[in-house]
Protein backbone atom coordinates (compact mmCIF):
# COMPACT_ATOMS: atom_id res chain seq x y z
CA UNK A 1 -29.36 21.91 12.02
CA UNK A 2 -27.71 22.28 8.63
CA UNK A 3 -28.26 19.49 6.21
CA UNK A 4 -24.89 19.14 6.06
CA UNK A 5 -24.39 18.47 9.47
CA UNK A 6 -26.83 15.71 9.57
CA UNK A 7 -25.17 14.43 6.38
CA UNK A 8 -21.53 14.08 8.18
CA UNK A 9 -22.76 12.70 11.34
CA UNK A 10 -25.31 9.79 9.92
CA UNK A 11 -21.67 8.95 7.74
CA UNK A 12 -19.79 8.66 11.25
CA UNK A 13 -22.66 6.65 12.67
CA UNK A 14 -22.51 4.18 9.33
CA UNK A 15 -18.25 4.30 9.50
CA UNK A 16 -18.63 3.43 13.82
CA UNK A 17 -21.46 0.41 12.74
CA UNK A 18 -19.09 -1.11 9.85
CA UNK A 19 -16.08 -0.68 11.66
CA UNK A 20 -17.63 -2.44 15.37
CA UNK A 21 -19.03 -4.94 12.47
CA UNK A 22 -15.99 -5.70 11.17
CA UNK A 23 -13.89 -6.44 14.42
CA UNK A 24 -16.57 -8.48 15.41
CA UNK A 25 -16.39 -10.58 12.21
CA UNK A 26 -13.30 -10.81 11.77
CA UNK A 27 -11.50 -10.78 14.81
CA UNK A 28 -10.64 -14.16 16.27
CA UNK A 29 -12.29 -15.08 19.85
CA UNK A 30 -8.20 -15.57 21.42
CA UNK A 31 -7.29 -12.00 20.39
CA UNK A 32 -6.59 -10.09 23.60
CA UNK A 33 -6.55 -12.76 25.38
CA UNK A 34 -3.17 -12.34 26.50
CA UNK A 35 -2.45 -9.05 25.04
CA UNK A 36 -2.13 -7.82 21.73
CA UNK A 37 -1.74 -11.03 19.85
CA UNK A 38 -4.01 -13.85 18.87
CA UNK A 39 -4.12 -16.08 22.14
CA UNK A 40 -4.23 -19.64 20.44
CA UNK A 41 -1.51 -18.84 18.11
CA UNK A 42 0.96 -20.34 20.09
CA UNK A 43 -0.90 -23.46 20.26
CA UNK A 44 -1.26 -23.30 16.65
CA UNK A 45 2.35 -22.76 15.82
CA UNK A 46 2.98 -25.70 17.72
CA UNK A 47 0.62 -28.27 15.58
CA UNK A 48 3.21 -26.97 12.87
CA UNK A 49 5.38 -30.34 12.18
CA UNK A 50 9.30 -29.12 13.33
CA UNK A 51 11.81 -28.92 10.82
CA UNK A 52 15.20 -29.15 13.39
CA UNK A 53 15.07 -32.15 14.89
CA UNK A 54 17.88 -31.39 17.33
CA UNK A 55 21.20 -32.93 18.42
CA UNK A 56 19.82 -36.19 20.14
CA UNK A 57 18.02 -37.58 16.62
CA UNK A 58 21.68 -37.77 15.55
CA UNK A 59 23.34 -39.63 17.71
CA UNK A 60 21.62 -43.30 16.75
CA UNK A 61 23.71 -43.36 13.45
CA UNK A 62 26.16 -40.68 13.75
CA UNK A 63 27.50 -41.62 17.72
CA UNK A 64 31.55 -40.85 17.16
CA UNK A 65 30.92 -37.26 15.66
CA UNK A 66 28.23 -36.45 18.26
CA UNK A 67 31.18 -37.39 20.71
CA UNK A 68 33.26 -35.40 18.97
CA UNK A 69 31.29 -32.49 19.10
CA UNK A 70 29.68 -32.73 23.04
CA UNK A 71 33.37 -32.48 23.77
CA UNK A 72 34.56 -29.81 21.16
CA UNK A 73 34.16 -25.56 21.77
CA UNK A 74 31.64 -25.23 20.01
CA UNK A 75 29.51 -27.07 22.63
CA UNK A 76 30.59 -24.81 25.64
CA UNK A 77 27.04 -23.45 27.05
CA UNK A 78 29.51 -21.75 29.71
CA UNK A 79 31.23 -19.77 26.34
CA UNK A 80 27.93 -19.34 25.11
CA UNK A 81 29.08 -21.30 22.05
CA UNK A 82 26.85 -24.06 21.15
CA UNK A 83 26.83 -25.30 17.25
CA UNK A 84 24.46 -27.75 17.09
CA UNK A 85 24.44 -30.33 13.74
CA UNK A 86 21.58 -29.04 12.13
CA UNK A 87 23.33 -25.07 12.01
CA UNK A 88 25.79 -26.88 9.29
CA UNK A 89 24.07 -30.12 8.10
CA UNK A 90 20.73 -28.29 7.98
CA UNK A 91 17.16 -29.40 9.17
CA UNK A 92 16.78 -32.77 9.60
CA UNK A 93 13.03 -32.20 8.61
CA UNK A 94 10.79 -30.45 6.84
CA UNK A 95 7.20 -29.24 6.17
CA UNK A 96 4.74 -29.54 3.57
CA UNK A 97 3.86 -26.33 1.76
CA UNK A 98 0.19 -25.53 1.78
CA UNK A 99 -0.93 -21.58 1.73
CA UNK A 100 0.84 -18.92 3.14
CA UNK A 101 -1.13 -18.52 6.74
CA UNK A 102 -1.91 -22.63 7.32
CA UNK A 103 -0.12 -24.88 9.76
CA UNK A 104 1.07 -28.16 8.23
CA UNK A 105 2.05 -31.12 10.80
CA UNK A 106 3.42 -33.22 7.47
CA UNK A 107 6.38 -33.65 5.57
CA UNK A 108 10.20 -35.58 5.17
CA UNK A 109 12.14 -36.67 7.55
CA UNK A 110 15.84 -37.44 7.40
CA UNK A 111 16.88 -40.20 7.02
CA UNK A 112 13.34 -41.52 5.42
CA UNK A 113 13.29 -39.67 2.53
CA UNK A 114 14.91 -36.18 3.17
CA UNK A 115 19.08 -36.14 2.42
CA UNK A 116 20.89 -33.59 4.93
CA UNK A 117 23.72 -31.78 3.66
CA UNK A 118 27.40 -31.90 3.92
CA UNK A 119 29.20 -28.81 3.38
CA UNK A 120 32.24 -29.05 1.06
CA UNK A 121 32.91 -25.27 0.72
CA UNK A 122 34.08 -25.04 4.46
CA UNK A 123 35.98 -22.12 4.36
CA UNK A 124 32.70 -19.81 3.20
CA UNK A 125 30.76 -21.41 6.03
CA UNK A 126 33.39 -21.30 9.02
CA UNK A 127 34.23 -17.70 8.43
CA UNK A 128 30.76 -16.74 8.59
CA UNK A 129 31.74 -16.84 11.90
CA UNK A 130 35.53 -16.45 12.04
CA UNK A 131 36.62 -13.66 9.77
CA UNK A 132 38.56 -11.10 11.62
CA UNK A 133 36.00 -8.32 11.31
CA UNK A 134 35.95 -5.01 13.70
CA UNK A 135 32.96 -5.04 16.36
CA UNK A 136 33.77 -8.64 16.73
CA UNK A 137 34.20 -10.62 20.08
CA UNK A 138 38.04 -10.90 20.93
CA UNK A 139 37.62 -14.08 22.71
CA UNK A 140 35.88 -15.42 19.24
CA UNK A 141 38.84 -16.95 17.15
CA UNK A 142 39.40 -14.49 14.27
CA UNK A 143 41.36 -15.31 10.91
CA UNK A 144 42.38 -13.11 8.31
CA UNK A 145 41.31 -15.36 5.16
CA UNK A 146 44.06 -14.75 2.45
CA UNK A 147 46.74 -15.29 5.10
CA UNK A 148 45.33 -17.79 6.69
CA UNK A 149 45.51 -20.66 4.62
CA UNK A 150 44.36 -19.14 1.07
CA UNK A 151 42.13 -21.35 -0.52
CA UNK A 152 42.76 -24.55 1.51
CA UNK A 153 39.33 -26.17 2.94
CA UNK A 154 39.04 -25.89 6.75
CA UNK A 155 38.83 -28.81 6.98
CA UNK A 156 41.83 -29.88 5.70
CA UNK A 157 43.37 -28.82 9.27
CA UNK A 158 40.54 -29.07 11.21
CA UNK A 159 38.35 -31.92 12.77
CA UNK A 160 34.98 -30.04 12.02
CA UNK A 161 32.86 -31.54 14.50
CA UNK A 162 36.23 -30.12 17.17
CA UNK A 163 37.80 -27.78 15.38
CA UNK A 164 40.84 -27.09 17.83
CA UNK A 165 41.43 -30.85 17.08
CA UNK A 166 43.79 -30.62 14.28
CA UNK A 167 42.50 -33.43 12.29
CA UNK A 168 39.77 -33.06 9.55
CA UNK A 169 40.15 -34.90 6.36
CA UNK A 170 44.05 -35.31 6.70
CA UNK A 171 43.72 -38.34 9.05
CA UNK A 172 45.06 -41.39 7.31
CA UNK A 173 43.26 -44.87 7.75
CA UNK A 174 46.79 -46.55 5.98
CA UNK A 175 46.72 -50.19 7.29
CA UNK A 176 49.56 -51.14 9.34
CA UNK A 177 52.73 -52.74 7.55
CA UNK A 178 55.10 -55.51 8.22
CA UNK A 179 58.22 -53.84 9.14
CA UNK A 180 60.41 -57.42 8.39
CA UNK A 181 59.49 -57.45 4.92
CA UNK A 182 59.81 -53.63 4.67
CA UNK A 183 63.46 -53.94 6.12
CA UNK A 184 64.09 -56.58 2.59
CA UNK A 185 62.25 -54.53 0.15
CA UNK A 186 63.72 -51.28 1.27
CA UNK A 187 67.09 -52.34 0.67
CA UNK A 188 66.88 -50.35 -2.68
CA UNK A 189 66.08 -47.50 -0.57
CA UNK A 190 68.73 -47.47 2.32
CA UNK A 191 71.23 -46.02 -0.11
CA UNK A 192 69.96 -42.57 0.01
CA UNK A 193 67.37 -43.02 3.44
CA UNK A 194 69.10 -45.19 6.02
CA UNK A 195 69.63 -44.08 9.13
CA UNK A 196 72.45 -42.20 10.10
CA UNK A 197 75.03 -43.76 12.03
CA UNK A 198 74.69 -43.01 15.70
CA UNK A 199 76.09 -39.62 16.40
CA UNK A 200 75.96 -38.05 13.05
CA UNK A 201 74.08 -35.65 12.27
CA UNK A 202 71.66 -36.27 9.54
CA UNK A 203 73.39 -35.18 5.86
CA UNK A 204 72.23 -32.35 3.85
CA UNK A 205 70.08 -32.15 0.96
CA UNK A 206 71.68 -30.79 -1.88
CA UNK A 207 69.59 -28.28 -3.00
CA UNK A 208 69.44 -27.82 -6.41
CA UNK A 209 66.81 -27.98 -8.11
CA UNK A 210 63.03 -27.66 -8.85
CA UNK A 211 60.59 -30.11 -7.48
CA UNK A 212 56.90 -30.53 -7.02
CA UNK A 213 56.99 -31.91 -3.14
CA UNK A 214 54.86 -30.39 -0.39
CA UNK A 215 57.23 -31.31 2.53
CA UNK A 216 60.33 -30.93 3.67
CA UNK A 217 61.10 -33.94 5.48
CA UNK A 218 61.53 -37.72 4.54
CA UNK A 219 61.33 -38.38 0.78
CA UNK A 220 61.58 -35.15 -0.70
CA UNK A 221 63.56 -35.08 -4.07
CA UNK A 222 66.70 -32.75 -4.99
CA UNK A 223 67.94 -32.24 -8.17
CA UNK A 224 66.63 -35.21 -9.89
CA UNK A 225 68.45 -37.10 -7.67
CA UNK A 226 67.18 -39.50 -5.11
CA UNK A 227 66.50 -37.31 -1.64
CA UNK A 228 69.59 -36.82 -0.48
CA UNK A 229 70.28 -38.77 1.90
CA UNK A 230 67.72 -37.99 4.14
CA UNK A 231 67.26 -40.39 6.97
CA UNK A 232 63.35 -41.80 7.07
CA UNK A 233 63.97 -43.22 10.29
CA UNK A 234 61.14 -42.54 12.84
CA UNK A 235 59.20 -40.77 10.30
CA UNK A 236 55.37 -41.42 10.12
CA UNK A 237 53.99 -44.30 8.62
CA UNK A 238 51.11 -42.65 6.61
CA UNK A 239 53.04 -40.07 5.40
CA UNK A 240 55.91 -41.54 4.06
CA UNK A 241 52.67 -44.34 2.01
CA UNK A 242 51.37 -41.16 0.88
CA UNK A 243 54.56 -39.48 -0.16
CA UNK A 244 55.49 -43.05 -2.08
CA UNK A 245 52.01 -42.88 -3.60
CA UNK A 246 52.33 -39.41 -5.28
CA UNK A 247 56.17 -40.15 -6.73
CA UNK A 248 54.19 -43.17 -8.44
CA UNK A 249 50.95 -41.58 -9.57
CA UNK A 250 52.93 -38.26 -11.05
CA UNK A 251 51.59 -35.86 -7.95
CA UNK A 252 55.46 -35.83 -7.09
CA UNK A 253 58.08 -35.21 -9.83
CA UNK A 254 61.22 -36.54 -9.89
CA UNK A 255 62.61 -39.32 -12.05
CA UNK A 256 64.35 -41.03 -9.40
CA UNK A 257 62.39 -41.73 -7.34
CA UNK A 258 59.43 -42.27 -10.23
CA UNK A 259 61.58 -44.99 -11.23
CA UNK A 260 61.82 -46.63 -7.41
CA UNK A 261 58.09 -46.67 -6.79
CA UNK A 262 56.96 -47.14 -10.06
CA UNK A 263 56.69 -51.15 -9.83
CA UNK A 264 56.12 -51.00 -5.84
CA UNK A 265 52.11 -52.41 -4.51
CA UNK A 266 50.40 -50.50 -1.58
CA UNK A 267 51.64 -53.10 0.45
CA UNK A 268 55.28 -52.72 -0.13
CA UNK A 269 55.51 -48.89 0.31
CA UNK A 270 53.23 -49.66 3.72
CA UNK A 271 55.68 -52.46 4.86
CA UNK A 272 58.72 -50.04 3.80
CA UNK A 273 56.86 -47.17 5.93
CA UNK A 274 56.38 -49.57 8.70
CA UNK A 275 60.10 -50.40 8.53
CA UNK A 276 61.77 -47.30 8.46
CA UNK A 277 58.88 -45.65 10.74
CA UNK A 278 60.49 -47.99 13.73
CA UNK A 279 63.89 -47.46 13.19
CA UNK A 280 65.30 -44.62 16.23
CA UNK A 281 65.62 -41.68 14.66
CA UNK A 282 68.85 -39.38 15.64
CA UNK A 283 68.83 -36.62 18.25
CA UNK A 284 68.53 -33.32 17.12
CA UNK A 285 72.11 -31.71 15.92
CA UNK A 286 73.47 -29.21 18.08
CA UNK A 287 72.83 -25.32 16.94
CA UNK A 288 73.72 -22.05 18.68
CA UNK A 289 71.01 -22.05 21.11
CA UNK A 290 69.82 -17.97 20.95
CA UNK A 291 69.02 -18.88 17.15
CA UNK A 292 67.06 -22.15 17.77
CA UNK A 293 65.37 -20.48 20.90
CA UNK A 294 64.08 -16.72 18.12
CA UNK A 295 62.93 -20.54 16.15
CA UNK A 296 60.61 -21.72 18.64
CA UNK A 297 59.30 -18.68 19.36
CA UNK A 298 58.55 -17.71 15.37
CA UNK A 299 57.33 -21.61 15.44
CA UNK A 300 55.22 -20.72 17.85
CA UNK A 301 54.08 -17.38 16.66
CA UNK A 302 53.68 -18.79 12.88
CA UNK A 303 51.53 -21.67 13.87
CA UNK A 304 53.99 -23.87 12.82
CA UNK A 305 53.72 -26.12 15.83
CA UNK A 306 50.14 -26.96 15.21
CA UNK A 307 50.47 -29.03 12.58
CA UNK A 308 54.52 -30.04 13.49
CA UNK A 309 54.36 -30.48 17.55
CA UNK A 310 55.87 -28.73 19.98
CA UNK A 311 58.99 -30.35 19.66
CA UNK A 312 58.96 -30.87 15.77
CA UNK A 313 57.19 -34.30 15.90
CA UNK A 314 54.22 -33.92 13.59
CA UNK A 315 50.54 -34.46 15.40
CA UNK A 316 48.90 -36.13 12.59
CA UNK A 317 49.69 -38.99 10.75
CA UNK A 318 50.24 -37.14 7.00
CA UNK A 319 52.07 -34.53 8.41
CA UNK A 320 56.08 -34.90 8.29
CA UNK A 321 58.00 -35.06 11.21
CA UNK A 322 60.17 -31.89 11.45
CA UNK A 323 63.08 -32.82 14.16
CA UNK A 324 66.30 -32.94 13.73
CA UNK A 325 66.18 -32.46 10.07
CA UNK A 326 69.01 -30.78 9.28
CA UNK A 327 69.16 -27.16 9.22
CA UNK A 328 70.74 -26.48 5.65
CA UNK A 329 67.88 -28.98 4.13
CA UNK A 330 65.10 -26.76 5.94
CA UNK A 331 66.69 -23.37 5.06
CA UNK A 332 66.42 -24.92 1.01
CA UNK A 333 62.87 -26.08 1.88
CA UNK A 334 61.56 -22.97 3.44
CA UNK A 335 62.92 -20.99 0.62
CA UNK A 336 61.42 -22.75 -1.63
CA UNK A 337 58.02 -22.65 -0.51
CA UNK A 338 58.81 -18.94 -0.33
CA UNK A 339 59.84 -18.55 -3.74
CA UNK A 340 57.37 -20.69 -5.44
CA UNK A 341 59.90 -23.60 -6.06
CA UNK A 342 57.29 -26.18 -4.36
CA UNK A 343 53.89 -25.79 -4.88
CA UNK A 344 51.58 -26.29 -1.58
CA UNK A 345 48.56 -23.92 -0.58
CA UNK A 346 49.08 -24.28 3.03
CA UNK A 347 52.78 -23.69 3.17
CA UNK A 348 53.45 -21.19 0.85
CA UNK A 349 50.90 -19.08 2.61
CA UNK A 350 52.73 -19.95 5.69
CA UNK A 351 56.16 -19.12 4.15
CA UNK A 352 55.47 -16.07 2.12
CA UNK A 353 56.71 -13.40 4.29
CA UNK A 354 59.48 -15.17 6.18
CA UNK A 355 62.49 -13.15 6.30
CA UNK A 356 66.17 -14.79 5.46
CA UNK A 357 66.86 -14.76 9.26
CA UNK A 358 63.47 -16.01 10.21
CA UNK A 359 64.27 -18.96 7.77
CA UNK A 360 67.49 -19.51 9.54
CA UNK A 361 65.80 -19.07 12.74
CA UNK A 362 63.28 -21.76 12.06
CA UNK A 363 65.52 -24.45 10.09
CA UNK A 364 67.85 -23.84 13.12
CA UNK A 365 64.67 -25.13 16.16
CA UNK A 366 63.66 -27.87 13.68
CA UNK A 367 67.33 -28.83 13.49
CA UNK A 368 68.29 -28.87 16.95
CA UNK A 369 64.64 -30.49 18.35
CA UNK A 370 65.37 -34.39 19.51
CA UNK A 371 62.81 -36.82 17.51
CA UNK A 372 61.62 -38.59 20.55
């Protein structure tokens, strides 16, 4: 046989030795065990201390927004939507770092030594699963970010532990007043916010000039004069505190009503909001009813109702009740959160491409809703 021969075969013999060798060595007794895996890995992984420590470890300290959320969408097994605190908060643990291939049963625990996190940029994490985006699931609620609410925080309209609550960080904890001594100190008031006398309709706001409001209801300022006489009866509480507490800090301007507030303590604007906030408001004002129903349906279509009710009485207690304000005051309002005249994310996204008819329309529903 050629030397050659011999050669190549003896060096297939050595390669078959060193290679049977090898597995031998190095091949753990569990491989194959099961299949083509290492048998006790599974075991192994398991010694590994967990990082998510799952829904339940919350609910010791954290009891009202577990509630919030076992009752919210994004706990509906049936939907196959189920958000669970540590997807947005994080892990509530974590593990040691040792090398790269050994299992580690050590390391911080929340809330020991190891701080979860609360999201402030909302907006980048909710639309990581919300922006409208072909391919996705219709029945998975889809926004279109720029028009949505521009650079407003989600949670700014929405609870985020329920998120088709409208809630979120616009829920005011404003003690409640003393509607007596509101009734004395709001004398100064009453000459431009009383309530109108039963069967008027409420008076227009005249609508002249620039302002820095971000409503159009209850105390919002007209041409440097006080608001027009627009009645604050049955308006909310919290609202009408924090419309009082901008005029005074500057967040509002107008001199007027600067100069009303200016000297006023949080308990006098909250006994004045607890005053004029149980006084009956007026029925809505009749309106030609074909142009307040196209309203309710752009109200509807627009979202407008979410944050304003159904029937124009606001869900949430900094949000301005909308009925029976009258119509020539919301036609100036709408425009000017169209135009740029007052400056609010939220509504001048919401305004922006609002026809002069589909102002009209609107103002017109608003108008003609009853307040109760």
């Amino acid at each position: 046989m050629p030397k050659h021969i011999v050669r190549l075969m003896l060096l297939l013999v050595v390669f078959a030795i060193v290679a049977y060798s090898a597995k031998q060595y190095f091949t753990v007794d569990s491989y194959y065990l099961y299949g083509h895996y290492r048998g006790a890995s599974v075991a192994d992984i398991a010694s590994d201390k967990p990082k998510f420590k799952g829904t339940a470890y919350c609910v010791s300290c954290h009891a009202e927004q577990t509630a919030e959320w076992s009752k919210g969408v994004h706990n509906s097994v049936d939907q196959g939507k189920v958000i669970k605190c540590e997807v947005c908060h994080g892990p509530g643990g974590s593990r040691d770092v040792k090398g790269p291939f050994q299992n580690v049963s050590t390391g911080n625990d929340h809330p020991k030594n190891l701080k979860m996190v609360v999201p402030t940029d909302t907006a980048k994490l909710c639309t990581l699963c919300h922006e409208q985006m072909a391919g996705r699931p219709a029945q998975q609620p889809q926004i279109v970010i720029a028009d949505h609410a521009a650079t407003l925080q989600c949670t700014t309209c929405h609870n985020p532990h329920s998120p088709k609550t409208i809630a979120g960080s616009v829920l005011a904890n404003v003690p409640s007043g003393d509607a007596v001594a509101g009734k004395a100190a709001a004398t100064r008031c009453d000459g431009c916010h009383a309530a109108p006398a039963p069967g008027s309709a409420p008076a227009a706001a005249s609508p002249a000039a620039k302002d820095d409001t971000d409503d159009f209801s209850g105390a919002a300022p007209a041409g440097g004069q006080a608001a027009s006489s627009l009645s604050l009866a049955g308006q909310r509480p919290a609202y009408l505190v924090e419309a009082m507490q901008a005029y005074k800090t500057g967040q509002r301007d107008d001199s007027v009503m600067r100069r009303m507030v200016q000297n006023m303590s949080d308990a006098d604007m909250q006994n004045i909001a607890a005053y004029y906030a149980g006084l009956s408001c007026s029925s809505g004002a009749a309106q030609d009813n074909a142009e307040a129903a196209a309203g309710h349906a752009l109200a509807n279509k627009d979202n407008c109702l979410i944050c304003h009710g159904a029937s124009g009485v606001s869900r949430q207690p900094l949000w301005p009740n909308l009925a029976g304000l009258s119509k020539d005051y919301g036609v100036t309002a709408l425009k000017s959160y169209r135009d740029g005249g007052r400056k609010n994310a939220l509504m001048s996204v919401m305004a922006k491409d609002l026809s002069e008819a589909d102002v009209t329309r609107l103002a017109a529903f608003f108008a003609g809703a009853a307040c109760k």
